[in-house]
Protein backbone atom coordinates (compact mmCIF):
# COMPACT_ATOMS: atom_id res chain seq x y z
CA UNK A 1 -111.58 -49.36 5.11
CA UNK A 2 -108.19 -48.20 4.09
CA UNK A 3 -107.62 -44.09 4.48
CA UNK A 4 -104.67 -42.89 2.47
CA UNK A 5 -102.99 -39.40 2.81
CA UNK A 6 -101.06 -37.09 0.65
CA UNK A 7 -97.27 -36.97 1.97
CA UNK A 8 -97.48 -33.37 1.41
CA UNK A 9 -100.03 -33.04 3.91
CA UNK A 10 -98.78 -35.57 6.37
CA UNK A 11 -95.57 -34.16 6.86
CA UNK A 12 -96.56 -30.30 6.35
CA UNK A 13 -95.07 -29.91 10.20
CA UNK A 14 -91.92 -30.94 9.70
CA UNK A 15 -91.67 -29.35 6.87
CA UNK A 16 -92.09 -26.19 8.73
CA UNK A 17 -89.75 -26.99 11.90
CA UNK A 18 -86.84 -27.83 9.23
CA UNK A 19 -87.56 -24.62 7.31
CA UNK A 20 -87.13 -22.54 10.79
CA UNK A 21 -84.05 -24.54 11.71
CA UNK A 22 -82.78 -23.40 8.13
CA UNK A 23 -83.75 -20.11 8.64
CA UNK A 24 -82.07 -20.10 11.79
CA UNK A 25 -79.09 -21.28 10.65
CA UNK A 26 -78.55 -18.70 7.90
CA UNK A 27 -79.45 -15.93 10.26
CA UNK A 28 -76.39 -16.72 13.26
CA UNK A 29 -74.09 -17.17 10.26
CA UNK A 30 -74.19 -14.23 9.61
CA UNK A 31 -73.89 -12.81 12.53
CA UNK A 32 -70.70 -14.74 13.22
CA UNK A 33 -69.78 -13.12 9.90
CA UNK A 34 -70.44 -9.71 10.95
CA UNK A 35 -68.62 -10.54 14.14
CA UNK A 36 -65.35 -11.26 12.01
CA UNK A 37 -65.53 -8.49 10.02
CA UNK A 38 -66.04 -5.96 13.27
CA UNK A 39 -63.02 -7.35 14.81
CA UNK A 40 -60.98 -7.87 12.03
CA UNK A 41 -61.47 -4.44 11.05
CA UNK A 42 -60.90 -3.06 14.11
CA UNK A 43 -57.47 -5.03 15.32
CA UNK A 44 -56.30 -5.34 18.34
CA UNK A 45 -54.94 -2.47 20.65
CA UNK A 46 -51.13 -2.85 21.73
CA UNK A 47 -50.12 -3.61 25.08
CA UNK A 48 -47.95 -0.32 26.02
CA UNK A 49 -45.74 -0.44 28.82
CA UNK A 50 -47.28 2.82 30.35
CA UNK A 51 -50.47 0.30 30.73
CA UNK A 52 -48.48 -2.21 32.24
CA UNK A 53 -46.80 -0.07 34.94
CA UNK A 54 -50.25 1.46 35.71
CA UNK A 55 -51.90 -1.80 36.72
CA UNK A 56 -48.71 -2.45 38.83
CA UNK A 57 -48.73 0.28 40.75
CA UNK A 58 -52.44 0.52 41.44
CA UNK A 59 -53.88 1.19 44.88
CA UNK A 60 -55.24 -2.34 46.46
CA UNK A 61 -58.97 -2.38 46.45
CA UNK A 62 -61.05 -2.64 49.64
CA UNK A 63 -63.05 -5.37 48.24
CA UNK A 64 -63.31 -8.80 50.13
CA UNK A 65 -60.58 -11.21 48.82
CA UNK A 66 -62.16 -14.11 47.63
CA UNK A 67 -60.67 -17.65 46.57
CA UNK A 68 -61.93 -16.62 42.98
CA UNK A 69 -60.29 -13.10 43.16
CA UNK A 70 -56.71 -13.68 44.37
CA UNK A 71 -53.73 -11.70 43.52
């Protein structure tokens, strides 16, 4: 006996997985688009020298020195 199936039916589950990888896709594009627009509307802040000299002259912190957190 020979059984026969519609394509459409046999491959109704992939069909499904690919749409959800499309779907997927679309959606974290554009988030990284959003992403560009937030930070290329914001800019970037200048690096003052009053922030420079503050970090220099900072009080050391009590923390443990690790290799990971040298000065």
């Amino acid at each position: 006996m020979l059984v026969s199936q519609s394509t459409r039916e046999a491959f109704a589950p992939i069909r499904v997985v690919g749409r959800l990888i499309a779907f997927v896709s679309v959606v974290s594009l554009g988030l990284v688009m959003l992403l560009i627009v937030y930070f290329t509307s914001t800019g970037v802040e200048e690096f003052t020298e009053s922030v420079r000299f503050s970090r220099a002259n900072r009080k050391p912190s009590n923390r443990r020195r690790h290799w990971y957190n040298r000065v």
